[in-house]
Protein backbone atom coordinates (compact mmCIF):
# COMPACT_ATOMS: atom_id res chain seq x y z
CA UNK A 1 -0.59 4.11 -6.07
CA UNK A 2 -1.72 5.51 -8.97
CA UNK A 3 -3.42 2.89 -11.22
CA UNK A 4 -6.50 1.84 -9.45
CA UNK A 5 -9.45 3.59 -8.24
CA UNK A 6 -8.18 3.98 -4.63
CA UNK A 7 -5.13 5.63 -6.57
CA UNK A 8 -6.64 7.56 -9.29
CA UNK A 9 -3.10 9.02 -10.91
CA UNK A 10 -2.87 6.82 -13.57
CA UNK A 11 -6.94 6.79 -14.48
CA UNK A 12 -6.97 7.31 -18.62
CA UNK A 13 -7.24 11.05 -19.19
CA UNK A 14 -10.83 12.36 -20.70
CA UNK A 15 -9.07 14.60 -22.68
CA UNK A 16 -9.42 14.36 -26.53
CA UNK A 17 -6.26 13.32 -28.27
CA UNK A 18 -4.57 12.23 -24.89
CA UNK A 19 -2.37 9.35 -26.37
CA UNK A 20 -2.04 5.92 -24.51
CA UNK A 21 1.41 6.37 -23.26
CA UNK A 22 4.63 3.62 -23.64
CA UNK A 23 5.03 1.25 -21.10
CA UNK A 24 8.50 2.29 -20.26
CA UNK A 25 7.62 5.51 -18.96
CA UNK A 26 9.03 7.33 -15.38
CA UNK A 27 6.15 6.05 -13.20
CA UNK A 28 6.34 2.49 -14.36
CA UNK A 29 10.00 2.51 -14.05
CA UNK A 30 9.42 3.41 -10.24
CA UNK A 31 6.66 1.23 -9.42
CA UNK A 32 9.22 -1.23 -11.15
CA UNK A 33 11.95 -0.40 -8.49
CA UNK A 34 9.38 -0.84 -5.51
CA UNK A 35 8.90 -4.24 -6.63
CA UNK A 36 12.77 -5.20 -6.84
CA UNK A 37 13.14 -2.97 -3.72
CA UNK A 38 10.78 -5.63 -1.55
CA UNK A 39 13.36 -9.02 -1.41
CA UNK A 40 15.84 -6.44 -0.11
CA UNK A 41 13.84 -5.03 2.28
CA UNK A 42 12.77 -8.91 3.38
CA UNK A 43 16.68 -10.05 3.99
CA UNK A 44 17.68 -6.92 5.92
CA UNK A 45 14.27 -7.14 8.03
CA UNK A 46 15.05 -10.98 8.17
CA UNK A 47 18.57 -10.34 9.96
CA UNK A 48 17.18 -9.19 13.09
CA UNK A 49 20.13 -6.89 14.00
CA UNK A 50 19.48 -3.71 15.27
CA UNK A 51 21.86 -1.82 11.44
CA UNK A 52 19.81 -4.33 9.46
CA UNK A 53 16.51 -3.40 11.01
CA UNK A 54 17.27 0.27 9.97
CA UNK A 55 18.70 -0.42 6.83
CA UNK A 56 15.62 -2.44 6.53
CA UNK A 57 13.56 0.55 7.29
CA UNK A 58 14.76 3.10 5.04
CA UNK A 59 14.79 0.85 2.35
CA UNK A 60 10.92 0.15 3.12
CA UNK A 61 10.57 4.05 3.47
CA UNK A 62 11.94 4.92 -0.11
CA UNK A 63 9.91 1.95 -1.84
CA UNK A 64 6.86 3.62 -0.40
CA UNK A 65 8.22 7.43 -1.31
CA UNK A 66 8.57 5.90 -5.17
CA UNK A 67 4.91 5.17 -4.70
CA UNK A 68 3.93 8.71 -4.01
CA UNK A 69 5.78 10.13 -6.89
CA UNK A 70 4.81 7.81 -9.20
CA UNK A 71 1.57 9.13 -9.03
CA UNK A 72 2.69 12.51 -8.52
CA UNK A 73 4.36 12.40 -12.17
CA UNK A 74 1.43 10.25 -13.54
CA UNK A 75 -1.14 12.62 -12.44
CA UNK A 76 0.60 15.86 -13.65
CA UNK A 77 1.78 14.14 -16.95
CA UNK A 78 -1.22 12.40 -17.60
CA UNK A 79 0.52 8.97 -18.10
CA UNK A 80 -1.67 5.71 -18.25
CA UNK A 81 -0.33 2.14 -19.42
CA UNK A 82 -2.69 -0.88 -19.00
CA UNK A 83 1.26 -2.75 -17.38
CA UNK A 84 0.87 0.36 -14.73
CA UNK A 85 -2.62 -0.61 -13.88
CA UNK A 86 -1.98 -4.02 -12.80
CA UNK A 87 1.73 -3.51 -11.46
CA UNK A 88 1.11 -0.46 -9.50
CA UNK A 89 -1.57 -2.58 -6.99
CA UNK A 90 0.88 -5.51 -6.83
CA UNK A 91 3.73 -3.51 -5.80
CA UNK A 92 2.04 -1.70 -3.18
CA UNK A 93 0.45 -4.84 -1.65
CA UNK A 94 3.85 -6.90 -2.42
CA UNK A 95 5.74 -3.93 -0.10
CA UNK A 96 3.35 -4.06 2.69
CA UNK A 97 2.50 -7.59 2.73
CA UNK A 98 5.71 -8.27 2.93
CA UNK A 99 6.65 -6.16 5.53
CA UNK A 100 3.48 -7.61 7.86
CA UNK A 101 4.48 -11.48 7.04
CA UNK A 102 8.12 -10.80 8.15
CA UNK A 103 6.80 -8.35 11.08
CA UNK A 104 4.44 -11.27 12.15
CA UNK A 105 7.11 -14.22 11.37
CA UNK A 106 9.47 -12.07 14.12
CA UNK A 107 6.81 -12.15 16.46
CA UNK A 108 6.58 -7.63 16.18
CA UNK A 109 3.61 -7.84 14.97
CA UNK A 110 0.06 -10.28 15.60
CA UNK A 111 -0.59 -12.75 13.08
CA UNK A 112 -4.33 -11.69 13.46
CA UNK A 113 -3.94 -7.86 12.10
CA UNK A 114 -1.94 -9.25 9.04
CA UNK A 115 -4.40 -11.85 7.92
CA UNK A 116 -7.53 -9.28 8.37
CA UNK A 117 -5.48 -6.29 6.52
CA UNK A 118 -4.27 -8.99 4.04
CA UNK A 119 -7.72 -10.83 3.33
CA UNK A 120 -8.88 -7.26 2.96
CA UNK A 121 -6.09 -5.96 0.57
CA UNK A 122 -6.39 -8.77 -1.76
CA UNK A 123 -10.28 -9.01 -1.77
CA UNK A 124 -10.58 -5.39 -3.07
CA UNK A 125 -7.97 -5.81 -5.43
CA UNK A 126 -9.92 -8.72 -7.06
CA UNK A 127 -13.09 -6.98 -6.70
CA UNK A 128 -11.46 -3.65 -8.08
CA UNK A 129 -10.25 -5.77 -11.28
CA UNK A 130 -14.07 -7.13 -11.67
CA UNK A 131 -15.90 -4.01 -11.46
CA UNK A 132 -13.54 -1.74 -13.64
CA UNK A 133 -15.50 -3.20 -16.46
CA UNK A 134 -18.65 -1.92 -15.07
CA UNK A 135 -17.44 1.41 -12.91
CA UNK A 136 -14.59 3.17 -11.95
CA UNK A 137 -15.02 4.03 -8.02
CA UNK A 138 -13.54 6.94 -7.29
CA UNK A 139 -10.78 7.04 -4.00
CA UNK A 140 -12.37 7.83 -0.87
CA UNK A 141 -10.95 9.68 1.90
CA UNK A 142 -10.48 7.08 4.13
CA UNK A 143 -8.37 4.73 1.68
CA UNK A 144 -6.05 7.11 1.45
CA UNK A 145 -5.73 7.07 5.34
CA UNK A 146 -5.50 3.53 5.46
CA UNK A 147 -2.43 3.83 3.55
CA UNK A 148 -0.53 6.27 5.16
CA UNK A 149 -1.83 4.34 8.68
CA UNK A 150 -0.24 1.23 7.57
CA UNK A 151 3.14 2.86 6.56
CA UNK A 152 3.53 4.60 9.56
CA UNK A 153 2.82 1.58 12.18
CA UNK A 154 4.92 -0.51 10.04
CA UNK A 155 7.53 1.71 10.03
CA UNK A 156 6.94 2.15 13.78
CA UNK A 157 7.18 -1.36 14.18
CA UNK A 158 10.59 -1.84 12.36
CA UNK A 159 12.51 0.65 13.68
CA UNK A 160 14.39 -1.19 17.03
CA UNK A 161 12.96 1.52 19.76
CA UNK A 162 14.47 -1.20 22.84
CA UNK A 163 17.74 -1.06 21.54
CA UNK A 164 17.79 2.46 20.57
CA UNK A 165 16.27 4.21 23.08
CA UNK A 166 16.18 4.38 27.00
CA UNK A 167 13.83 1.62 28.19
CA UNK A 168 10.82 3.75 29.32
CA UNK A 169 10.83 5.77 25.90
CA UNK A 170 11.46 2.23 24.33
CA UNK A 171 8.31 0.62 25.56
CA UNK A 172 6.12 3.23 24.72
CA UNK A 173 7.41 3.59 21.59
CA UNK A 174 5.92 0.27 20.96
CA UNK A 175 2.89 0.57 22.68
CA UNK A 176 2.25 3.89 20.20
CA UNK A 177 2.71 1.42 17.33
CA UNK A 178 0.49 -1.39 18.10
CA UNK A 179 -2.19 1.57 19.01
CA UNK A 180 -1.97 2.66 15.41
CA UNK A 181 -1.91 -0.44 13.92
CA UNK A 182 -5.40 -1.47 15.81
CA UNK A 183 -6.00 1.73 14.18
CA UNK A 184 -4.54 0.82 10.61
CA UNK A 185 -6.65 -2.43 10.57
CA UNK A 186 -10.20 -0.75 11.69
CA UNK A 187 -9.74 1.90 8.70
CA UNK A 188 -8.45 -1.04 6.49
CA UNK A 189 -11.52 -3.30 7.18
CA UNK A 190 -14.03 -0.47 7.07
CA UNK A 191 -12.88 0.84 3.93
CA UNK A 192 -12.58 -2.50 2.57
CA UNK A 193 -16.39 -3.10 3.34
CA UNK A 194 -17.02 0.29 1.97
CA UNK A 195 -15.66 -0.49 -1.21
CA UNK A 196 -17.56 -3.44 -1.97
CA UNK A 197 -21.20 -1.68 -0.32
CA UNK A 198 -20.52 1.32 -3.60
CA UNK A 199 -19.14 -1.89 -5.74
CA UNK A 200 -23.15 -3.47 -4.73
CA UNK A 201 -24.92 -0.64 -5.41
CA UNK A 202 -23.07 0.30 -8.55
CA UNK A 203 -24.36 -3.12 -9.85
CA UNK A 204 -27.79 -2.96 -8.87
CA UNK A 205 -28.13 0.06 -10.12
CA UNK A 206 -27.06 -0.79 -13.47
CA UNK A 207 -29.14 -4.10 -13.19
CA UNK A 208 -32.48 -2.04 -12.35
């Protein structure tokens, strides 16, 4: 999450002389591997057993690790590619879109949490791509909680609690996760409307 204003990594460095650096660099190459990491994660989700659904989950859990550290390493090395801009977003939405589709398809998750976080998701993302000719808005507090919200429910919501656990510690277990995905989608949809309040006044402003 390091090419777009929510995830400000891969932002082009101020710095005179800071070359453009070659697409084939470490943080492309691992936003690269989240993206070929997601139809794996899909078809062990998909299988519904209760080895697939962890396989399933630690697969999901290192796709969104290589996210971290790809801005890590972009932000210390002060790497910035115009492909890293566009495929950094896509990945991150293609991993947890994903995972939200199959959850709802399974019937683990409600169809109406997915279609607000995804409306929301790919609205910004279109609005981000319009406005970075005018402004760059810088991350806010909140959209970084909305992403570490959404990995944790989801990852609540994969892992098979029922069949793992004792049946009291079970239930709750999924109780905990549907709490923080209520949660997940508030902070998703009050970012999201955030976002585009700045994007307005950013382009009044420079209208005036």
């Amino acid at each position: 999450m390091s090419s777009t204003p929510e995830h400000p990594a891969q932002q082009p460095s101020t710095a005179p002389g800071n070359p453009i650096a070659p697409v084939w660099n470490l943080p492309n190459v691992l936003t690269m591997l989240r993206i070929v990491l997601v139809p794996v994660f899909v078809v062990l989700l998909w299988q519904d057993t209760t080895a697939t659904a962890l396989a399933a989950l630690a697969v999901f859990l290192i796709a969104a690790a290589t996210d971290k550290l790809d801005g890590t390493i972009a932000r210390r090395r002060g790497i910035v590619t115009n492909f890293g801009k566009i495929a950094d977003p896509f990945a991150d939405k293609l991993l947890t879109g994903a995972a939200m589709v199959v959850l709802s398809l399974m019937g683990l998750m409600p169809w109406w949490a997915t279609i607000l976080i995804l409306v929301r998701e790919i609205g910004i993302t279109v609005l981000r791509f319009v406005m970075v000719r005018r402004s760059v808005i810088a991350a806010s507090s909140g959209g970084k909680l909305k992403t570490v919200l959404q990995v944790v429910f989801l990852s609540m919501m994969m892992l098979p609690a029922t069949a793992l656990f004792p049946a009291p510690v079970g239930d709750w277990w999924d109780i905990a996760a549907y709490v923080v995905m209520v949660l997940a989608t508030a902070v998703t949809v009050v970012t999201g409307l955030d976002y585009c309040w700045r994007a307005w006044r950013i382009v009044r402003e420079q209208e005036a």
